[in-house]
Protein backbone atom coordinates (compact mmCIF):
# COMPACT_ATOMS: atom_id res chain seq x y z
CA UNK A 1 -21.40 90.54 -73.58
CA UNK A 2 -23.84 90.47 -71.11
CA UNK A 3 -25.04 88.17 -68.40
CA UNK A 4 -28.92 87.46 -66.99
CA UNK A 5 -28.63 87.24 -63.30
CA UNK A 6 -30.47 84.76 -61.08
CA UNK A 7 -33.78 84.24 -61.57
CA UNK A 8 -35.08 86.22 -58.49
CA UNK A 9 -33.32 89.24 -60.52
CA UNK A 10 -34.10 88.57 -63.90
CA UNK A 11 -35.00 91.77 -65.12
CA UNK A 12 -31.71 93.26 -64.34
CA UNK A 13 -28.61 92.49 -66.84
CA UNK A 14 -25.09 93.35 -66.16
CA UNK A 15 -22.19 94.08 -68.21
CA UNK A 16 -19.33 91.84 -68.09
CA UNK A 17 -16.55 93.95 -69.16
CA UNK A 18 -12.39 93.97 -68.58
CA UNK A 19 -13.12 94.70 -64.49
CA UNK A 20 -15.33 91.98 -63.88
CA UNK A 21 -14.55 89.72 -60.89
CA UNK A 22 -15.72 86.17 -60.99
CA UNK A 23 -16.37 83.51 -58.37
CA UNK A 24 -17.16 79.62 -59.67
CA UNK A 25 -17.95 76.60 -58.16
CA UNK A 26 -16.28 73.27 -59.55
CA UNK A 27 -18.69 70.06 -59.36
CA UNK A 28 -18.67 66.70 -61.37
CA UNK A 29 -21.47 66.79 -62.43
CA UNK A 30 -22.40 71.28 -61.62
CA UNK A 31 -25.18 71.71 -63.80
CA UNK A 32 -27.79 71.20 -61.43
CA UNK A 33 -25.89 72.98 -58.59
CA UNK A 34 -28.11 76.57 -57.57
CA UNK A 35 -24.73 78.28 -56.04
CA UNK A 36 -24.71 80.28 -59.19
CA UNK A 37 -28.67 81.42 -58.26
CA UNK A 38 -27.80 82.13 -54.83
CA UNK A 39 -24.55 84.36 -55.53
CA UNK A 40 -25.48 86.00 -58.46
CA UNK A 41 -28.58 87.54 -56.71
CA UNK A 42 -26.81 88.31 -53.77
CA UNK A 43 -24.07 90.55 -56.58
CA UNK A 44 -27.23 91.78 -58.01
CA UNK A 45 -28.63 92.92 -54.53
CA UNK A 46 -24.87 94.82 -54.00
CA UNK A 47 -24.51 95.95 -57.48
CA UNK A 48 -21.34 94.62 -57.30
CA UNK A 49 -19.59 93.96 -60.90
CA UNK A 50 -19.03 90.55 -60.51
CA UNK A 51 -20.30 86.87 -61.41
CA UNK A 52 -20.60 83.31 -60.17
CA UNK A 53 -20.42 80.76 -62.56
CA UNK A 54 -20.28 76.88 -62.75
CA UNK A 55 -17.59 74.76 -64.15
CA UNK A 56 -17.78 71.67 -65.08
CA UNK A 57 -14.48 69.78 -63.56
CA UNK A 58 -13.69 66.32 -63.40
CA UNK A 59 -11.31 65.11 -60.55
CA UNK A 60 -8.34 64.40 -63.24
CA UNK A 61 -8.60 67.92 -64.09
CA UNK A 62 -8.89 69.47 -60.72
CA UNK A 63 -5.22 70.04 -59.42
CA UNK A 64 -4.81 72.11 -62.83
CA UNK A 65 -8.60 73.74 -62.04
CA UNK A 66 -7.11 74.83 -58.71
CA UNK A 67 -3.69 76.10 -59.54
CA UNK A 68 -5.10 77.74 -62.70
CA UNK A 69 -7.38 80.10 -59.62
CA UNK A 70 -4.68 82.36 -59.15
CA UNK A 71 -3.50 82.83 -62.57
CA UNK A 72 -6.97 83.65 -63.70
CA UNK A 73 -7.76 86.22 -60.66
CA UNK A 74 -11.01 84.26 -59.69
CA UNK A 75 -11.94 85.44 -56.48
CA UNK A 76 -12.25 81.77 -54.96
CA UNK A 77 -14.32 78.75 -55.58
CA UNK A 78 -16.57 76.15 -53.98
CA UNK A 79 -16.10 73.08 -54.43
CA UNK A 80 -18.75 70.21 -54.62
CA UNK A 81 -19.11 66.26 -55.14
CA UNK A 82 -16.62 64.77 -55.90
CA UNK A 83 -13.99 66.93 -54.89
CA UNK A 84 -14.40 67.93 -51.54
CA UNK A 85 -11.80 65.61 -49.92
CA UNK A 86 -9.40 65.25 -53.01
CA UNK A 87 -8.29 68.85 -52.90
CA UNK A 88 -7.04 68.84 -49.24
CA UNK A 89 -3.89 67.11 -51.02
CA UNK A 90 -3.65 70.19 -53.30
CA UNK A 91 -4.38 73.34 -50.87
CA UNK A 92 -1.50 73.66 -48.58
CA UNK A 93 -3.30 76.52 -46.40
CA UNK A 94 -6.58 75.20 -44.35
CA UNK A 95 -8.38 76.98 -42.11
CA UNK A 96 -9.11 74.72 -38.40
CA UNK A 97 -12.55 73.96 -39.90
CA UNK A 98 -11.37 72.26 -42.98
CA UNK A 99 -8.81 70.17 -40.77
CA UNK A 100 -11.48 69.11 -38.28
CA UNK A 101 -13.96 68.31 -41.04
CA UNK A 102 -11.22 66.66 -43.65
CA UNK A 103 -12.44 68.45 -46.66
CA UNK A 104 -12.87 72.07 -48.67
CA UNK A 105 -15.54 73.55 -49.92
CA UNK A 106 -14.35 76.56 -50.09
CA UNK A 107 -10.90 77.66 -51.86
CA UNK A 108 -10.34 81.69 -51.57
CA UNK A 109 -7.72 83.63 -53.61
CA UNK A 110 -5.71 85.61 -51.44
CA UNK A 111 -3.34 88.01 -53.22
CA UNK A 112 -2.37 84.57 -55.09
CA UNK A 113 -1.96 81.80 -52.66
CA UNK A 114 -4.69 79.29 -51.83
CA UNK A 115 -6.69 79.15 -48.87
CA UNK A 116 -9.30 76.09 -48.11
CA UNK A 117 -11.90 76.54 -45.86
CA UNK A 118 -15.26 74.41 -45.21
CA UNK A 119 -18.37 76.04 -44.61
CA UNK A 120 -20.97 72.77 -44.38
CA UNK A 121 -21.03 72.27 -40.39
CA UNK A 122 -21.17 76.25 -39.47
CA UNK A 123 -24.03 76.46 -42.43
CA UNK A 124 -26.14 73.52 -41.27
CA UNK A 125 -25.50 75.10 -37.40
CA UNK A 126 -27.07 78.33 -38.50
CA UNK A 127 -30.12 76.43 -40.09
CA UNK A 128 -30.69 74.10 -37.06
CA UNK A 129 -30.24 77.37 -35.35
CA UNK A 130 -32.83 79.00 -37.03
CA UNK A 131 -35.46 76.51 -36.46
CA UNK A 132 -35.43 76.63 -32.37
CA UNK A 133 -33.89 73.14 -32.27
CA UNK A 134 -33.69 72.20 -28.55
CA UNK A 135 -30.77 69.71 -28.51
CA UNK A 136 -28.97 70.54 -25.20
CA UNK A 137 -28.87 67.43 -23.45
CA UNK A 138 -30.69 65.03 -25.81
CA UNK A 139 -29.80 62.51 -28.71
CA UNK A 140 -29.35 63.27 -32.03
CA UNK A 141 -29.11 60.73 -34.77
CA UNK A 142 -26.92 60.98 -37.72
CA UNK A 143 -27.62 58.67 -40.72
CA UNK A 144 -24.17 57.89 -42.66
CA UNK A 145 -20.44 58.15 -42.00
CA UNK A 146 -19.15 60.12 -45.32
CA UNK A 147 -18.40 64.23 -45.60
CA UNK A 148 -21.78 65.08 -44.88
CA UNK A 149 -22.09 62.95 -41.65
CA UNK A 150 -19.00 64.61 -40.59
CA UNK A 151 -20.63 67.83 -41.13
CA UNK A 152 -23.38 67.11 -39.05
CA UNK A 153 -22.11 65.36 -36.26
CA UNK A 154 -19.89 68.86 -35.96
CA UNK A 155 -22.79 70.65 -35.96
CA UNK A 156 -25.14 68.92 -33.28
CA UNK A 157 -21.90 68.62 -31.39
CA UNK A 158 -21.92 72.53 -31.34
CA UNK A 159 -25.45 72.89 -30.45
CA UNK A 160 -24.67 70.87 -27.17
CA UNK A 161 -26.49 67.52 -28.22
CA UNK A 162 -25.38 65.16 -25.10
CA UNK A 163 -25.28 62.06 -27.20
CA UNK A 164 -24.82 61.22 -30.58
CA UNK A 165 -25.17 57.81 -32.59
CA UNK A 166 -23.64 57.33 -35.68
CA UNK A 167 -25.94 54.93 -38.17
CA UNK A 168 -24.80 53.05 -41.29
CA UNK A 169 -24.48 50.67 -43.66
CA UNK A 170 -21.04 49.61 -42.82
CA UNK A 171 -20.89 49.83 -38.95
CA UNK A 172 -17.28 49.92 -39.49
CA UNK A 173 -17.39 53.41 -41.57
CA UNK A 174 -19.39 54.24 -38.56
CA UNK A 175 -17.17 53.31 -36.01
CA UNK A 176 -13.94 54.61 -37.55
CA UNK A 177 -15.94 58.38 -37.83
CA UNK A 178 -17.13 58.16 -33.99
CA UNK A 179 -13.39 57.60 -32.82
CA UNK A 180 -12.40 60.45 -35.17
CA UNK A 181 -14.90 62.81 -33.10
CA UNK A 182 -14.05 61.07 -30.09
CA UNK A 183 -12.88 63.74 -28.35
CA UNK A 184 -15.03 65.95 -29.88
CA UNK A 185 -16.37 69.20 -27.50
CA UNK A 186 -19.65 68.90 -26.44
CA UNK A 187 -21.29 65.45 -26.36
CA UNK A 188 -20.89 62.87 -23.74
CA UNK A 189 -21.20 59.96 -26.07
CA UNK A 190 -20.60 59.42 -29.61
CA UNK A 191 -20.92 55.86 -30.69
CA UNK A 192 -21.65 54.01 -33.60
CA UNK A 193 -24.80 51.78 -34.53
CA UNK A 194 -25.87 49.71 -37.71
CA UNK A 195 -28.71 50.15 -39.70
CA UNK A 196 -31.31 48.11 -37.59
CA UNK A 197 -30.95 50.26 -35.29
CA UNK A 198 -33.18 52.48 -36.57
CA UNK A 199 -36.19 50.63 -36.01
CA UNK A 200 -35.19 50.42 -32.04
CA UNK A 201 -38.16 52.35 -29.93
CA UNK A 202 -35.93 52.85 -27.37
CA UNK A 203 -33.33 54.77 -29.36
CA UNK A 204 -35.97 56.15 -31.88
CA UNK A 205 -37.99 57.50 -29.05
CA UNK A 206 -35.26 59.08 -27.23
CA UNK A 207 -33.80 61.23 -30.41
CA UNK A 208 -34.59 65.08 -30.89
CA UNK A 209 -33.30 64.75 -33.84
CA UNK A 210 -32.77 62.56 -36.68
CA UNK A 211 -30.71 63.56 -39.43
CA UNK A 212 -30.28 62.18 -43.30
CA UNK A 213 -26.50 62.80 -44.10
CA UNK A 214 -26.39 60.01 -47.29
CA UNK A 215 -27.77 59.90 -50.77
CA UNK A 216 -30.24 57.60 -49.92
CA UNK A 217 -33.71 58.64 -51.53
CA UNK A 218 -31.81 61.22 -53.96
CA UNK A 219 -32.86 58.94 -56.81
CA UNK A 220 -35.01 56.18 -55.15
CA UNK A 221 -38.57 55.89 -54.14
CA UNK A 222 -37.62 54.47 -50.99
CA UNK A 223 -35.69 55.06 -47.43
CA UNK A 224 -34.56 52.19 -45.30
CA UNK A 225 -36.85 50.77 -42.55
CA UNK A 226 -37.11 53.41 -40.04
CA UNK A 227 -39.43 53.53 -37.21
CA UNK A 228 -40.99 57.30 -37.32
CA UNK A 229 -43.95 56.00 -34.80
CA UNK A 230 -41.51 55.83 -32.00
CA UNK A 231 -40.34 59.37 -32.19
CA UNK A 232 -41.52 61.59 -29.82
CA UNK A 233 -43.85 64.33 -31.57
CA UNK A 234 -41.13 67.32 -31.25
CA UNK A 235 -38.26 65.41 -32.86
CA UNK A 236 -37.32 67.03 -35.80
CA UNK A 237 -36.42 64.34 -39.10
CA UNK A 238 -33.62 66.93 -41.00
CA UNK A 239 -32.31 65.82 -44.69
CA UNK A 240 -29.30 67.05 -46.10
CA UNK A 241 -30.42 67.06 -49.19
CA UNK A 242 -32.45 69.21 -50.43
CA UNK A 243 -35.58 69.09 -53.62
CA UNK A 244 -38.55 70.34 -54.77
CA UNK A 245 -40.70 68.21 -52.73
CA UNK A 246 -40.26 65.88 -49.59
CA UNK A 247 -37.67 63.32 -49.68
CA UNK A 248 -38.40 59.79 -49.08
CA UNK A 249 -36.78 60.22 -45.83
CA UNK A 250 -39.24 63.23 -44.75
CA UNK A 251 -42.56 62.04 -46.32
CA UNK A 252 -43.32 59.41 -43.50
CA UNK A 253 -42.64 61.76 -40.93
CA UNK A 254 -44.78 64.99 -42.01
CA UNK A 255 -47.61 62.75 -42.89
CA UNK A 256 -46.93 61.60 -38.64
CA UNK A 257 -47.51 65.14 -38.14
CA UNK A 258 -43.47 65.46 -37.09
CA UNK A 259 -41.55 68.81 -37.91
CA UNK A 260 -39.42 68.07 -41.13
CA UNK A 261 -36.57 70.26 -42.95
CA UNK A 262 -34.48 69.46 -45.65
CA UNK A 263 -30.89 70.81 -46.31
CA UNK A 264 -31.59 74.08 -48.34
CA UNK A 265 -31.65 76.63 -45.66
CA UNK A 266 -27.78 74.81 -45.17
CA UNK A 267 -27.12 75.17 -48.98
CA UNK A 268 -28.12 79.03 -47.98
CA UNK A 269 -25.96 79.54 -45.13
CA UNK A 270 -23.10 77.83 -46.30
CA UNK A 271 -23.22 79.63 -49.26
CA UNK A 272 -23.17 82.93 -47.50
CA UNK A 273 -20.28 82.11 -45.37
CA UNK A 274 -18.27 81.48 -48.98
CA UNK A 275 -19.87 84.86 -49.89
CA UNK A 276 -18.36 86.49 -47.02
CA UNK A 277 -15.09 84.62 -47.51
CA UNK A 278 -14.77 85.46 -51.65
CA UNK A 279 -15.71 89.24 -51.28
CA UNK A 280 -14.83 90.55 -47.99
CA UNK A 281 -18.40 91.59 -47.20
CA UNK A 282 -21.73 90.14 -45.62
CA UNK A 283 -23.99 88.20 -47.71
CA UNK A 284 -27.32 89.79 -48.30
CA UNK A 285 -28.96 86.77 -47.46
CA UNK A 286 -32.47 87.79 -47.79
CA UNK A 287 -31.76 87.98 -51.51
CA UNK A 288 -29.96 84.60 -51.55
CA UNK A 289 -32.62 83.08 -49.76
CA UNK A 290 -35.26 84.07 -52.30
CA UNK A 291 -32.94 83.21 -55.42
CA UNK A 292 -33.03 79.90 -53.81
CA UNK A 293 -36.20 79.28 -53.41
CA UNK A 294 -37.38 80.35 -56.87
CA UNK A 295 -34.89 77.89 -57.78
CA UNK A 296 -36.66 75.40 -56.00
CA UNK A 297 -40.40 75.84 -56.52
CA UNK A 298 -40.91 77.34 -53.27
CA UNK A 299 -41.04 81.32 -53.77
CA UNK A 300 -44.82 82.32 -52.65
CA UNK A 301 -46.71 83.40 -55.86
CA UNK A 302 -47.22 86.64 -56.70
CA UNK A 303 -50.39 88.58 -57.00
């Protein structure tokens, strides 16, 4: 049997034979997930004899998913909607990260006992990281109060952001995740706000950031009310999720000439921290990062 690799490496095949090592990442719904892209290059770029692949598991189903890891000698697995927070009642062993953060996305097989780690806030550091964000000192604004939120709060938190408000929906999801990070290194503030907040000038204008951490515009045409005018022209608009093209979220901004990101290069460094954390070895990330971007439309044309 063989296997075609990512896309970025699709001329190469590799045998899958008796010494094959396999990584997987367990989603409800996984089909559309580009882990498998991103890790299968990076194995390619290595030439190591192993394979990422994505399993379809729904949350009945994952406590015998999980147990079945060591049995079947995967080298570890990510884990993705829905089941982030449901298997820190199954994986005795977490690292600090997956404490603070109260969920896994990242279960590694070592020598047959489970270990859950979370890679979201470190790989959405490194991506704020790598665009020259200048957050010492200033406001960042985080829209929603689930996993993701938690992840980014974490993050600005670590790039020294003085204050951080906490946006949504339910104010009280909001308020219940800023006394969570209460006491959290870094900021001087961290307090919570509802959604009409975001079309204050005063807060708008004072935010170097302002960061998408919800599903809103996934499958809509539409954000909620926002007031991009009042930004100042440096502050960055950052969506968690990631697409093809901009989000609903972004497209007002660029179009105000703002700088915009979405959450791939995060899908890319989180990704290579599991890497790292499954095999023992750096990711090659240049090779993940171009898998990725095939993936998504993005990967410059060739002559």
């Amino acid at each position: 049997m063989s296997i075609r690799r990512s896309a970025a490496s699709a001329s190469r095949r590799i045998a899958i034979d008796g010494s094959t090592r396999f990584a997987a990442v367990f989603g409800d719904p996984v089909a559309h997930s580009l882990s498998p892209a991103m890790h299968n290059a990076a194995y390619a770029a290595l030439k190591l004899n192993r394979v990422y692949i994505a399993c379809h598991v729904t949350p009945d189903r994952l406590p015998d998913a999980l147990r079945a890891i060591p049995a079947l000698g995967l080298l570890g697995v990510n884990l993705t909607v829905p089941h982030k927070q449901a298997a820190l009642k199954i994986v005795r062993r977490l690292s600090a990260e997956a404490r603070l953060l109260g969920a896994i996305n990242s279960v590694v097989n070592r020598g047959g006992m489970l270990y859950g780690d979370n890679t979201d806030a470190r790989g959405l550091e490194l991506a704020l990281r790598e665009l020259d964000l200048a957050l010492r000192g200033r406001l960042a604004i985080v829209i929603g109060a689930g996993g993701a939120a938690a992840a980014a709060i974490v993050a600005v938190a670590r790039l020294r952001a003085a204050r951080i408000v906490i946006v949504n929906r339910t104010r009280a999801r909001a308020e219940r995740l800023a006394r969570r990070f209460a006491r959290l290194p870094g900021p001087d503030q961290i307090h919570a706000a509802g959604l009409d907040e975001l079309r204050d000038p005063a807060l708008m204008g004072a935010a170097a950031i302002v960061m998408n951490a919800t599903p809103m515009g996934l499958k809509t045409a539409r954000f909620v009310s926002l007031d991009y005018r009042a930004t100042g022209r440096d502050c960055l608009f950052y969506d968690l999720i990631y697409a093809p093209r901009l989000t609903p979220f972004l497209k007002p901004a660029a179009a105000l000439g703002r700088p915009v990101a979405d959450g791939a290069a995060m899908l890319l460094h989180q990704g290579a921290l599991a890497f790292r954390l499954f095999n023992g070895m750096p990711a090659p990330i240049p090779a993940m990062r171009s898998a990725l971007m095939e993936q998504l439309g993005r990967a410059p044309r060739r002559r």
